[in-house]
N, C-alpha and C. Protein backbone atom coordinates (compact mmCIF):
# COMPACT_ATOMS: atom_id res chain seq x y z
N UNK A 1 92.90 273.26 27.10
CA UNK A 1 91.77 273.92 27.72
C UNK A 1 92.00 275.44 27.74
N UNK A 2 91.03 276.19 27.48
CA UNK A 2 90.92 277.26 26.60
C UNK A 2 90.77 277.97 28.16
N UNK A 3 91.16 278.85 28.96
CA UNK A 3 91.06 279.64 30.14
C UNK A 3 90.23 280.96 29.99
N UNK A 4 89.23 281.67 30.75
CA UNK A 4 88.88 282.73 31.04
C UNK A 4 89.65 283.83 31.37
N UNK A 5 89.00 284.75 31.13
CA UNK A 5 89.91 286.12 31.91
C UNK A 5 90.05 285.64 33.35
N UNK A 6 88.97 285.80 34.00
CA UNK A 6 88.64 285.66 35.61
C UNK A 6 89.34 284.42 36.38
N UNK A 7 89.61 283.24 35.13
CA UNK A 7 90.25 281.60 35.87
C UNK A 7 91.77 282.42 36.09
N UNK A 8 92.53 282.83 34.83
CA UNK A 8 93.56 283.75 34.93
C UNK A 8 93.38 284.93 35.79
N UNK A 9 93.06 285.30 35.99
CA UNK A 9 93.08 286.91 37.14
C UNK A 9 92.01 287.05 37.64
N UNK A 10 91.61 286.08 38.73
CA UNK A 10 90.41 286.51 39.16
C UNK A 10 89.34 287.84 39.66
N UNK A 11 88.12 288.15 38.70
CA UNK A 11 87.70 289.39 39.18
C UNK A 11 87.99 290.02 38.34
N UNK A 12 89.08 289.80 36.68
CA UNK A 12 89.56 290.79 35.69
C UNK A 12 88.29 291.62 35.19
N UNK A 13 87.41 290.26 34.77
CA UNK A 13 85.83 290.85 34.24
C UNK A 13 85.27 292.08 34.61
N UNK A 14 84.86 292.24 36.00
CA UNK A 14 84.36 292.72 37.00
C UNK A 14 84.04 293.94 36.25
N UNK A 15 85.39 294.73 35.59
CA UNK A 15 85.24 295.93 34.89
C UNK A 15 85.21 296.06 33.50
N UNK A 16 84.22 296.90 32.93
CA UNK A 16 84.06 296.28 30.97
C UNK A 16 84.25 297.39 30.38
N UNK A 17 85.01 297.80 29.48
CA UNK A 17 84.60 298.71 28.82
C UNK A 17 84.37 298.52 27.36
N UNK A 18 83.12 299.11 26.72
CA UNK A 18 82.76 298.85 25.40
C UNK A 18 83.78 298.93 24.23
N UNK A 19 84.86 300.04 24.23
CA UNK A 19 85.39 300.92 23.37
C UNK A 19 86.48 300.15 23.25
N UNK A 20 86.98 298.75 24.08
CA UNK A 20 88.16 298.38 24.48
C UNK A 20 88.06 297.22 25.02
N UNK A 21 88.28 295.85 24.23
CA UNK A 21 88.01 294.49 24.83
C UNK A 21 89.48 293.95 24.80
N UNK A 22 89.53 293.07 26.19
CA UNK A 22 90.98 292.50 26.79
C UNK A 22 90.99 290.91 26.67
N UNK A 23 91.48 290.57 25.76
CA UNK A 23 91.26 289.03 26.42
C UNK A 23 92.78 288.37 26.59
N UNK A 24 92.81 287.75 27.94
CA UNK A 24 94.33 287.28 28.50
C UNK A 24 94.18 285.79 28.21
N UNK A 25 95.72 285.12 27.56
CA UNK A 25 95.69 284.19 27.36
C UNK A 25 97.14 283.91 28.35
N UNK A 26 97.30 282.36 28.54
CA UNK A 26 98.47 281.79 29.19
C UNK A 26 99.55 281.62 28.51
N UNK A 27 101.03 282.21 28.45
CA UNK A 27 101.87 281.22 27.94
C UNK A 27 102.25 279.81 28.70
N UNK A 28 102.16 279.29 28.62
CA UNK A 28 102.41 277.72 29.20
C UNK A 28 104.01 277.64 29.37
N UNK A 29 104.81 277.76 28.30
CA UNK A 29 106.08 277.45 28.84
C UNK A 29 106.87 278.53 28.95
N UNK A 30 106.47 279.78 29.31
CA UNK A 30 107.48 280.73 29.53
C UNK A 30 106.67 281.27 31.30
N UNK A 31 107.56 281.29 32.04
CA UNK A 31 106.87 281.82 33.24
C UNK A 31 106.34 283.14 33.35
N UNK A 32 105.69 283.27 34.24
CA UNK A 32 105.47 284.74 34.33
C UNK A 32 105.24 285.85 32.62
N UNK A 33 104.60 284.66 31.99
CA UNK A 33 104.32 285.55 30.67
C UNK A 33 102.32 285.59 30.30
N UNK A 34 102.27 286.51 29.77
CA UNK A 34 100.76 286.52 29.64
C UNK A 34 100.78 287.38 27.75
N UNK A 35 99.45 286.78 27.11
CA UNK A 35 99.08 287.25 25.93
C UNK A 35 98.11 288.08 26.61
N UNK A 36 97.99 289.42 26.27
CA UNK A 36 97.00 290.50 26.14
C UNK A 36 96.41 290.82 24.90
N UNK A 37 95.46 289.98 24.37
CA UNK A 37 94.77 290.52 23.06
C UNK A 37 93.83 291.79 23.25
N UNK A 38 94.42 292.69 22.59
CA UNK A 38 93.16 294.09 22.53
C UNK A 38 92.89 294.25 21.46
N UNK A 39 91.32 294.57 21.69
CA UNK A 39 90.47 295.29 20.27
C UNK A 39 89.45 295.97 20.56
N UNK A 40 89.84 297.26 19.68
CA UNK A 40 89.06 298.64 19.73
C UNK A 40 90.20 299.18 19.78
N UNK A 41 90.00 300.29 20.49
CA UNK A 41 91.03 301.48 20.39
C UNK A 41 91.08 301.85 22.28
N UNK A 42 92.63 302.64 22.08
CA UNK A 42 93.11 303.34 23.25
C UNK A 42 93.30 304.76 23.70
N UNK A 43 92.04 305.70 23.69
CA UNK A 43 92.55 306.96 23.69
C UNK A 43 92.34 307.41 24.89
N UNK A 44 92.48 308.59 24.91
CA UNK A 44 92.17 309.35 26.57
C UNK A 44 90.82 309.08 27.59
N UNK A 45 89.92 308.57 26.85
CA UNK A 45 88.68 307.97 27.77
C UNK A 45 89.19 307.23 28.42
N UNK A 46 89.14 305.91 27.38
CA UNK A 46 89.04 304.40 27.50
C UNK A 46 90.72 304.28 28.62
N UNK A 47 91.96 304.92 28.52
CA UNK A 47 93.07 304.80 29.09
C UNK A 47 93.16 304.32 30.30
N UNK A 48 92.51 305.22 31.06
CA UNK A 48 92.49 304.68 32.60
C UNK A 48 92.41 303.19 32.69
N UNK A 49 91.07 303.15 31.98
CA UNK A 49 90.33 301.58 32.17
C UNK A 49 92.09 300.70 32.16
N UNK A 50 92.45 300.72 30.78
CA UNK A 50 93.34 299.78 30.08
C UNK A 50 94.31 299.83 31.43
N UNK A 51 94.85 300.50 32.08
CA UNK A 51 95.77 300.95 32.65
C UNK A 51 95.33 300.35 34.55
N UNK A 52 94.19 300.19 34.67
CA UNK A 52 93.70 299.47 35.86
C UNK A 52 93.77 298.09 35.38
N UNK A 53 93.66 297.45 34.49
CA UNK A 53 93.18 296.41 33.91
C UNK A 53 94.59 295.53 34.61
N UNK A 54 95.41 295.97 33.09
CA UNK A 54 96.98 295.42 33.31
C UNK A 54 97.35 295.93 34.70
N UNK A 55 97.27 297.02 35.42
CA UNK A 55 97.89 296.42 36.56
C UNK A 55 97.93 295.53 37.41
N UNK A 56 96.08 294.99 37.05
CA UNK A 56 95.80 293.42 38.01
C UNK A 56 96.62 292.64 37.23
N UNK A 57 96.75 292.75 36.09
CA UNK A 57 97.74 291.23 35.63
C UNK A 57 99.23 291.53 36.73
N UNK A 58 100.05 293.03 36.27
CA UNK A 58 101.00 293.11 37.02
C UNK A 58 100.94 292.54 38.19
N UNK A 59 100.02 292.85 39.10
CA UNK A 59 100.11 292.32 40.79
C UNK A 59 99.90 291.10 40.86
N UNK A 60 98.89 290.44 39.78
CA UNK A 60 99.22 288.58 39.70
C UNK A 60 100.52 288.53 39.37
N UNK A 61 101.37 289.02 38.72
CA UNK A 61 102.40 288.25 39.11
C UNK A 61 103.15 287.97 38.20
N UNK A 62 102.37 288.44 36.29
CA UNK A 62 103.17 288.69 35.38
C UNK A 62 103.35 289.60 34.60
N UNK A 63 105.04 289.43 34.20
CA UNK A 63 105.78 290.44 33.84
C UNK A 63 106.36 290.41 32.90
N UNK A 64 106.33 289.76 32.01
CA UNK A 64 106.58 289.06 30.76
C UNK A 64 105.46 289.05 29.92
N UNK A 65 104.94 290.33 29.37
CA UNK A 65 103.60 290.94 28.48
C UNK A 65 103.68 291.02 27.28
N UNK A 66 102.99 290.40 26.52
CA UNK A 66 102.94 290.28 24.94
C UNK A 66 101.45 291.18 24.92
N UNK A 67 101.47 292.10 24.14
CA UNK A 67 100.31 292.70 23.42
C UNK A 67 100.06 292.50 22.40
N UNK A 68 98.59 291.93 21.68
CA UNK A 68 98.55 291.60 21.20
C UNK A 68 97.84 292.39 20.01
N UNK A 69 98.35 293.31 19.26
CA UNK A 69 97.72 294.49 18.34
C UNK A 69 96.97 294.43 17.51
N UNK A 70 96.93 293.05 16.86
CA UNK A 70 96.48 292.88 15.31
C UNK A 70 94.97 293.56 15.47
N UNK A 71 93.75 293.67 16.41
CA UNK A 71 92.61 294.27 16.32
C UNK A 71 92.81 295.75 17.03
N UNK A 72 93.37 296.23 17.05
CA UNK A 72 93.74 297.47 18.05
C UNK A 72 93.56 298.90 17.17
N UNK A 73 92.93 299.24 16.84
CA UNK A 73 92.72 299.92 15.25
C UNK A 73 93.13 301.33 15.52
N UNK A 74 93.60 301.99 16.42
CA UNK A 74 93.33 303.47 16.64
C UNK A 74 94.47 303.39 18.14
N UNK A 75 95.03 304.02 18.32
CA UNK A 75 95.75 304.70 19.65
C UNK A 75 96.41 306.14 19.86
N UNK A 76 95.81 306.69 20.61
CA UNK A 76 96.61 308.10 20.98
C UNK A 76 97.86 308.37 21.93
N UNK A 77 97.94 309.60 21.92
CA UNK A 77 99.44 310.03 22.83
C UNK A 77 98.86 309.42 24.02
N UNK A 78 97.84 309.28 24.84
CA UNK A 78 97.58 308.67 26.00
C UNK A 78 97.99 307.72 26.28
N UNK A 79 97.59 306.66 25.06
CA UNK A 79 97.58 305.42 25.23
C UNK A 79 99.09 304.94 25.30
N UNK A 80 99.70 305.57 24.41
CA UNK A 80 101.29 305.38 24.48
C UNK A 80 101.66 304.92 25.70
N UNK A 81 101.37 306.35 26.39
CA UNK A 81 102.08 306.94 27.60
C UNK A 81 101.48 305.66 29.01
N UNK A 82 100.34 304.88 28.69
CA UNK A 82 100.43 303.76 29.19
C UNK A 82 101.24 302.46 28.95
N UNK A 83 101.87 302.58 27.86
CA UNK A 83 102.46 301.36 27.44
C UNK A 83 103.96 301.56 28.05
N UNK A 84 104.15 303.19 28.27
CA UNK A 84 105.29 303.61 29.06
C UNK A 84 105.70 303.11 30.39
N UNK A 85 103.94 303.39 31.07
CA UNK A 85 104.12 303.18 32.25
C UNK A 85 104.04 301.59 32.47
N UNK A 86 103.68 300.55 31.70
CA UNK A 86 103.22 299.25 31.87
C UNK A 86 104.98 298.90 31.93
N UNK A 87 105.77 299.51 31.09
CA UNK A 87 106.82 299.35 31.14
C UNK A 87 108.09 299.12 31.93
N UNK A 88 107.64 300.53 32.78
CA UNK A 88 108.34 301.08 33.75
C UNK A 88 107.87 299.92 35.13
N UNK A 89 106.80 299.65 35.02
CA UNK A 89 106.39 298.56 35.96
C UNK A 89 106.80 297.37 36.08
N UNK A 90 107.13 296.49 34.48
CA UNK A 90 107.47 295.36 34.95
C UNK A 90 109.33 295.43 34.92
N UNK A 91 110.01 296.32 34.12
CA UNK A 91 111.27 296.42 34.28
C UNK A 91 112.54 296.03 35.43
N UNK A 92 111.73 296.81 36.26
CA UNK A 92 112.20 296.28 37.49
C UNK A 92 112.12 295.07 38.42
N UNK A 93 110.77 294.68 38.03
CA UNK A 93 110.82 292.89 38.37
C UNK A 93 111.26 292.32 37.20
N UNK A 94 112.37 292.27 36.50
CA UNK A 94 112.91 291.34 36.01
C UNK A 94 112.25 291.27 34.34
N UNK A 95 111.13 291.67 34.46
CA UNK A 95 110.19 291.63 32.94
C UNK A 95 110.03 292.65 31.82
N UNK A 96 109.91 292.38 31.21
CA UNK A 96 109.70 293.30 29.65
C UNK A 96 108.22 292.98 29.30
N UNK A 97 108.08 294.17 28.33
CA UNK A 97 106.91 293.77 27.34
C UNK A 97 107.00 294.08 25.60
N UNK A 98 106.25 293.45 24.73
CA UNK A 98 106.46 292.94 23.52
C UNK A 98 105.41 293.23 23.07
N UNK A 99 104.85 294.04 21.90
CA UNK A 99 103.81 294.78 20.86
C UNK A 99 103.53 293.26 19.79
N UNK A 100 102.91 293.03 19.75
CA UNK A 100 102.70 292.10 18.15
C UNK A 100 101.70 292.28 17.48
N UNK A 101 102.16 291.98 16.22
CA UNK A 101 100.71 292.44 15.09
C UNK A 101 100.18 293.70 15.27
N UNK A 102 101.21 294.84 15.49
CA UNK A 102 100.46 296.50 15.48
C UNK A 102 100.52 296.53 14.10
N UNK A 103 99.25 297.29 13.99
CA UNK A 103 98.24 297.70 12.52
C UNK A 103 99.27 298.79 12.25
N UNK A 104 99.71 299.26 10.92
CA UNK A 104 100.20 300.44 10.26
C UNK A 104 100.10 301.59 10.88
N UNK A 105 98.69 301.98 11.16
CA UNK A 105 98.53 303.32 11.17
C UNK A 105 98.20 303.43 12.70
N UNK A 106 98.74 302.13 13.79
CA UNK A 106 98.74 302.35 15.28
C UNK A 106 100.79 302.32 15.05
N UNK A 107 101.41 301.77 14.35
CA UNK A 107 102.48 301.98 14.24
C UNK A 107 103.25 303.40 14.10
N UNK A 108 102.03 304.06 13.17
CA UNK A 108 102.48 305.53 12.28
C UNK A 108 102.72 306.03 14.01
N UNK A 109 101.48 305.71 15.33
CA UNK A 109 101.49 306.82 15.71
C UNK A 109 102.66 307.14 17.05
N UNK A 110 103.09 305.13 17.19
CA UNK A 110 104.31 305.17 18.13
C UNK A 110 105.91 305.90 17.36
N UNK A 111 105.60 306.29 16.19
CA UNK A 111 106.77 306.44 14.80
C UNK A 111 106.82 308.45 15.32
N UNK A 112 105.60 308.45 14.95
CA UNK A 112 105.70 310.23 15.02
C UNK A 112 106.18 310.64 16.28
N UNK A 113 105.27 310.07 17.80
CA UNK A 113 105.91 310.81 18.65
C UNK A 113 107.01 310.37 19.51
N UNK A 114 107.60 309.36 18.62
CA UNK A 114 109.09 309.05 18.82
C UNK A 114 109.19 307.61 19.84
N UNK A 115 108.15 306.89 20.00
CA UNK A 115 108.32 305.70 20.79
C UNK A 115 108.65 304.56 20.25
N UNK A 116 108.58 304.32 18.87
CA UNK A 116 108.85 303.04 18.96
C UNK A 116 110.08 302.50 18.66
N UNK A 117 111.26 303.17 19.23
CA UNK A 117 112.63 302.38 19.33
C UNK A 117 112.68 302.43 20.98
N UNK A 118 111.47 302.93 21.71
CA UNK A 118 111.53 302.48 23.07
C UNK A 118 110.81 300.79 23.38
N UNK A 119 110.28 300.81 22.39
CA UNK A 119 109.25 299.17 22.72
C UNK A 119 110.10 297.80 21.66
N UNK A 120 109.52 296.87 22.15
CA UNK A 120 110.16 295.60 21.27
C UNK A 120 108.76 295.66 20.53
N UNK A 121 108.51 295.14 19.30
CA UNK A 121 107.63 294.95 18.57
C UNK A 121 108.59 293.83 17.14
N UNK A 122 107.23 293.25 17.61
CA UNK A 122 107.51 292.06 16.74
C UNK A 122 106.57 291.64 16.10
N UNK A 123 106.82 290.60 14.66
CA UNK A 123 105.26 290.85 13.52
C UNK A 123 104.12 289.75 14.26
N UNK A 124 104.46 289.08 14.90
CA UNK A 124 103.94 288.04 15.19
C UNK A 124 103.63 287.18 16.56
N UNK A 125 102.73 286.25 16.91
CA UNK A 125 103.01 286.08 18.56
C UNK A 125 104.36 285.60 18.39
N UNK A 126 104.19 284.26 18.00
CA UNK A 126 105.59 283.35 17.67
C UNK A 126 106.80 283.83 18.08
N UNK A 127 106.82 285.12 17.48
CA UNK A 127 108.19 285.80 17.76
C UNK A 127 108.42 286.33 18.86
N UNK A 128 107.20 286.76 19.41
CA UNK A 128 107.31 287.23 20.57
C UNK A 128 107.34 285.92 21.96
N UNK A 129 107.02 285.38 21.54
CA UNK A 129 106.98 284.46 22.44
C UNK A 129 108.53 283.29 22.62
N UNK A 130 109.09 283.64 21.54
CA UNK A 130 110.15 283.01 21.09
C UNK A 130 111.16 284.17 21.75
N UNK A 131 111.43 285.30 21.80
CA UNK A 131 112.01 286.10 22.22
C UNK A 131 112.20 285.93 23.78
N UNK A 132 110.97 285.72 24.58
CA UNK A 132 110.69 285.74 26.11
C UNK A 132 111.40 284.11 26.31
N UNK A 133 111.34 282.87 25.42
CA UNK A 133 111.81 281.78 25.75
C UNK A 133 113.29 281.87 25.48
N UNK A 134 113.95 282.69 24.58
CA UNK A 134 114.99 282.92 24.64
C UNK A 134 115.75 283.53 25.51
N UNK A 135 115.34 284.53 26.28
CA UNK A 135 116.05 285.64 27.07
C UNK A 135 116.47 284.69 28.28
N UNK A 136 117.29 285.02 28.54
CA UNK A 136 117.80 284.81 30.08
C UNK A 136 118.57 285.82 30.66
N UNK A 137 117.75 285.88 31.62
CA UNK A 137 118.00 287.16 32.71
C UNK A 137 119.70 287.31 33.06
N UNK A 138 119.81 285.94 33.40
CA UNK A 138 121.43 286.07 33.83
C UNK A 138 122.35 286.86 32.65
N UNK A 139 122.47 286.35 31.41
CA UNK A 139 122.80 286.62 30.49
C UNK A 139 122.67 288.14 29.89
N UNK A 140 121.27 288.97 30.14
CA UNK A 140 121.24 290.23 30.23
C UNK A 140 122.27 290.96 30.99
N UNK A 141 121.86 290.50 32.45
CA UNK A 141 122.30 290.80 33.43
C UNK A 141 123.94 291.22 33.55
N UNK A 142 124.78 290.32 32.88
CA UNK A 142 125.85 290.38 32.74
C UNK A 142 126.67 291.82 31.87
N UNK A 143 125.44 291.98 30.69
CA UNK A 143 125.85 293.37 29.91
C UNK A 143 124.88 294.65 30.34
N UNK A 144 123.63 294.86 30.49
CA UNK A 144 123.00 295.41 30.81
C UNK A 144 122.43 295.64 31.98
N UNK A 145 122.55 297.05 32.51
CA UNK A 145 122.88 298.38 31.47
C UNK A 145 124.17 299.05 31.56
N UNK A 146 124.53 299.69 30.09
CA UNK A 146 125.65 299.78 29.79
C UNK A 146 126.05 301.32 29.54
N UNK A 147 127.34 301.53 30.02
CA UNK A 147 127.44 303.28 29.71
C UNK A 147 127.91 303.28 28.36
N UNK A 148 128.00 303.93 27.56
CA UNK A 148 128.32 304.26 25.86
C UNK A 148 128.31 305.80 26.10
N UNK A 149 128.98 305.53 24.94
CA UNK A 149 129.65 307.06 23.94
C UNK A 149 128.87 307.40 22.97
N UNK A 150 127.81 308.65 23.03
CA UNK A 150 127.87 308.45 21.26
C UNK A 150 128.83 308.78 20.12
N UNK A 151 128.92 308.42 18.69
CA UNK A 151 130.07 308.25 18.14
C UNK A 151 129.41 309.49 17.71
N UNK A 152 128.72 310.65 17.61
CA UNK A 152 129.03 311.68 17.19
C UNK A 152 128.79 313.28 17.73
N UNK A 153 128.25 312.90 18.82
CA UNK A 153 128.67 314.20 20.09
C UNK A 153 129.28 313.99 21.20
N UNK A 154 129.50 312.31 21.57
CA UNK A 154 130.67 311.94 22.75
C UNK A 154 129.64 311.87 24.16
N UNK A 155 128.37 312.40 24.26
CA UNK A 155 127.23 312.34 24.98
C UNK A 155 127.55 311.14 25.28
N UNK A 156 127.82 310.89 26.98
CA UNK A 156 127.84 309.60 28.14
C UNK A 156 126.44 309.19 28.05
N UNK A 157 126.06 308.12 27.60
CA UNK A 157 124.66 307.54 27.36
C UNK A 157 124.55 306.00 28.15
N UNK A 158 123.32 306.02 28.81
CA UNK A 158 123.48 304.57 29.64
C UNK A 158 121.90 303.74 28.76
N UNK A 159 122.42 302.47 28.69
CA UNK A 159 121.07 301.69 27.63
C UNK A 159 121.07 300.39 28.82
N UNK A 160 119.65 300.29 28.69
CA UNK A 160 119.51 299.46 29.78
C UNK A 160 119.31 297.69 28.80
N UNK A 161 118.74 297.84 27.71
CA UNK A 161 118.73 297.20 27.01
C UNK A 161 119.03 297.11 25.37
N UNK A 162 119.20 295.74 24.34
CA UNK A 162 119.40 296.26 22.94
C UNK A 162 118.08 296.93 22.86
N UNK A 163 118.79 297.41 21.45
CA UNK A 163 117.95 298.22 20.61
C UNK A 163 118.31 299.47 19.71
N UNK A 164 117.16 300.24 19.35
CA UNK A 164 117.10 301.54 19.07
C UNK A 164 117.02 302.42 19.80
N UNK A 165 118.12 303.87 19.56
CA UNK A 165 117.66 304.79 20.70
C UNK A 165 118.00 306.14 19.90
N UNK A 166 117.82 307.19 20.37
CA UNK A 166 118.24 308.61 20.51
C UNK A 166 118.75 309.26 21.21
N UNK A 167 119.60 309.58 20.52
CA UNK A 167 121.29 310.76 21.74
C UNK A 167 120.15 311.46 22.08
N UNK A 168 120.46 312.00 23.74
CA UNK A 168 119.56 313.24 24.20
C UNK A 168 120.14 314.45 23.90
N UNK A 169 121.19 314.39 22.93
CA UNK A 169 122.02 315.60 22.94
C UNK A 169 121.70 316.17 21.22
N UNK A 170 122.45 315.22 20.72
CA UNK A 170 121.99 315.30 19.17
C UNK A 170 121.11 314.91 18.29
N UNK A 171 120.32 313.61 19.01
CA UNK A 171 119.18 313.43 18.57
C UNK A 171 119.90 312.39 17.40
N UNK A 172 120.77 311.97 17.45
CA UNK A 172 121.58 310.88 16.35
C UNK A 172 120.59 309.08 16.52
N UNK A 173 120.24 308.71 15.98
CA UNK A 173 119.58 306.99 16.17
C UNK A 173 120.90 306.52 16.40
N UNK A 174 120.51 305.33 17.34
CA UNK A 174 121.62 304.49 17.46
C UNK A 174 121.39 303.07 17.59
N UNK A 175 121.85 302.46 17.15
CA UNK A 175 121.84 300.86 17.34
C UNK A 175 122.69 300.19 18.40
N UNK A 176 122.17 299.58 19.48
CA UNK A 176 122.89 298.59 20.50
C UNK A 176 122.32 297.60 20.24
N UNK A 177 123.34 296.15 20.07
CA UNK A 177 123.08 294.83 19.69
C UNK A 177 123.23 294.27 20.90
N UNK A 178 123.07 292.99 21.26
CA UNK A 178 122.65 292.32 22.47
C UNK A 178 124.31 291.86 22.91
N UNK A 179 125.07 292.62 22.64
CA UNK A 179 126.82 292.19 22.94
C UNK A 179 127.17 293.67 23.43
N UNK A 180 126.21 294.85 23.64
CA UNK A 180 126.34 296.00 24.10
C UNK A 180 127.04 296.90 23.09
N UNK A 181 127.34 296.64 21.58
CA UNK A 181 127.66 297.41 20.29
C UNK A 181 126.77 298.34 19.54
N UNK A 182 127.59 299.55 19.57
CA UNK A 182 126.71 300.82 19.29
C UNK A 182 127.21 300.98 17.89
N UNK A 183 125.83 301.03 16.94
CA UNK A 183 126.77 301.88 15.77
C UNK A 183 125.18 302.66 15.56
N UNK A 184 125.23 303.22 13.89
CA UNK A 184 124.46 304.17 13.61
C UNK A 184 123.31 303.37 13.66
N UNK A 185 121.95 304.19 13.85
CA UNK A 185 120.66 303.64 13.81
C UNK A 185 119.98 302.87 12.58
């Protein structure tokens, strides 16, 4: 049975915007996880909206966010800077969020102004959803977050999670694997 916005978050509807359609789906076996399909675009208008939207999902209660990109055709520095803050929100309760199916040229624009070794992005739901059934908190918990060295200005660097990152010093990419191992980007 196929769910509504409103059965999921009651009242989500309430607010519409043309430029920018949301539709929330359930993951069933991962808790506290939600699909966010968007289509249209995210720029400095439409932002706010997007950014009231997901926080009603946040205050229901999940924190475990898959976005769902494949129709998302266009995003600006604004919009980013919401995916920052959606970030910063569920982090601390325990949750992450996950990009899937971003279009090329919404990719180009997390590439230029340097975000996307801050986000997980993955090609597909599957994967993303496979990622959130995989994780266990405890298991994070145990390595992350971790102080590091970088191996080529010695810059004390703390990573809260794997991934990609940038020395704040030299600006070097770096790779941390999920065992807390740094090498080049």
């Amino acid at each position: 049975m196929i769910m509504t916005n409103n059965e999921i978050i009651p009242g989500f509807d309430n607010d519409r915007e043309e430029s920018l359609k949301i539709v929330l789906q359930k993951v069933p076996d991962v808790k506290n996880c939600l699909i966010i399909v968007l289509n249209g675009y995210i720029d400095t208008y439409n932002a706010n909206f997007l950014q009231k939207q997901i926080q009603k999902v946040i205050d229901a209660g999940f924190t475990c966010l898959i976005f769902h990109c494949g129709s998302l055709n266009h995003i600006s520095s604004t919009g980013i800077g919401s995916f920052s803050a959606f970030l910063k929100a569920v982090k601390p309760k325990g949750g992450d969020l996950i990009l899937t199916s971003v279009q090329p040229n919404v990719q180009e624009v997390f590439q230029l102004l340097g975000f996307s070794q801050f986000f997980n992005m993955k090609g597909n739901l599957e994967a993303a959803i496979n990622t959130f059934k995989h994780e266990t908190p405890e298991h994070k918990a145990e390595i992350f977050p971790i102080l590091l060295t970088c191996p080529i200005c010695s810059r004390k660097l703390k990573a809260v999670k794997s991934g990609r990152f940038r020395c704040s010093v030299c600006k070097t990419i770096l790779a941390i694997d999920d065992a807390g191992k740094i090498s080049l980007g």
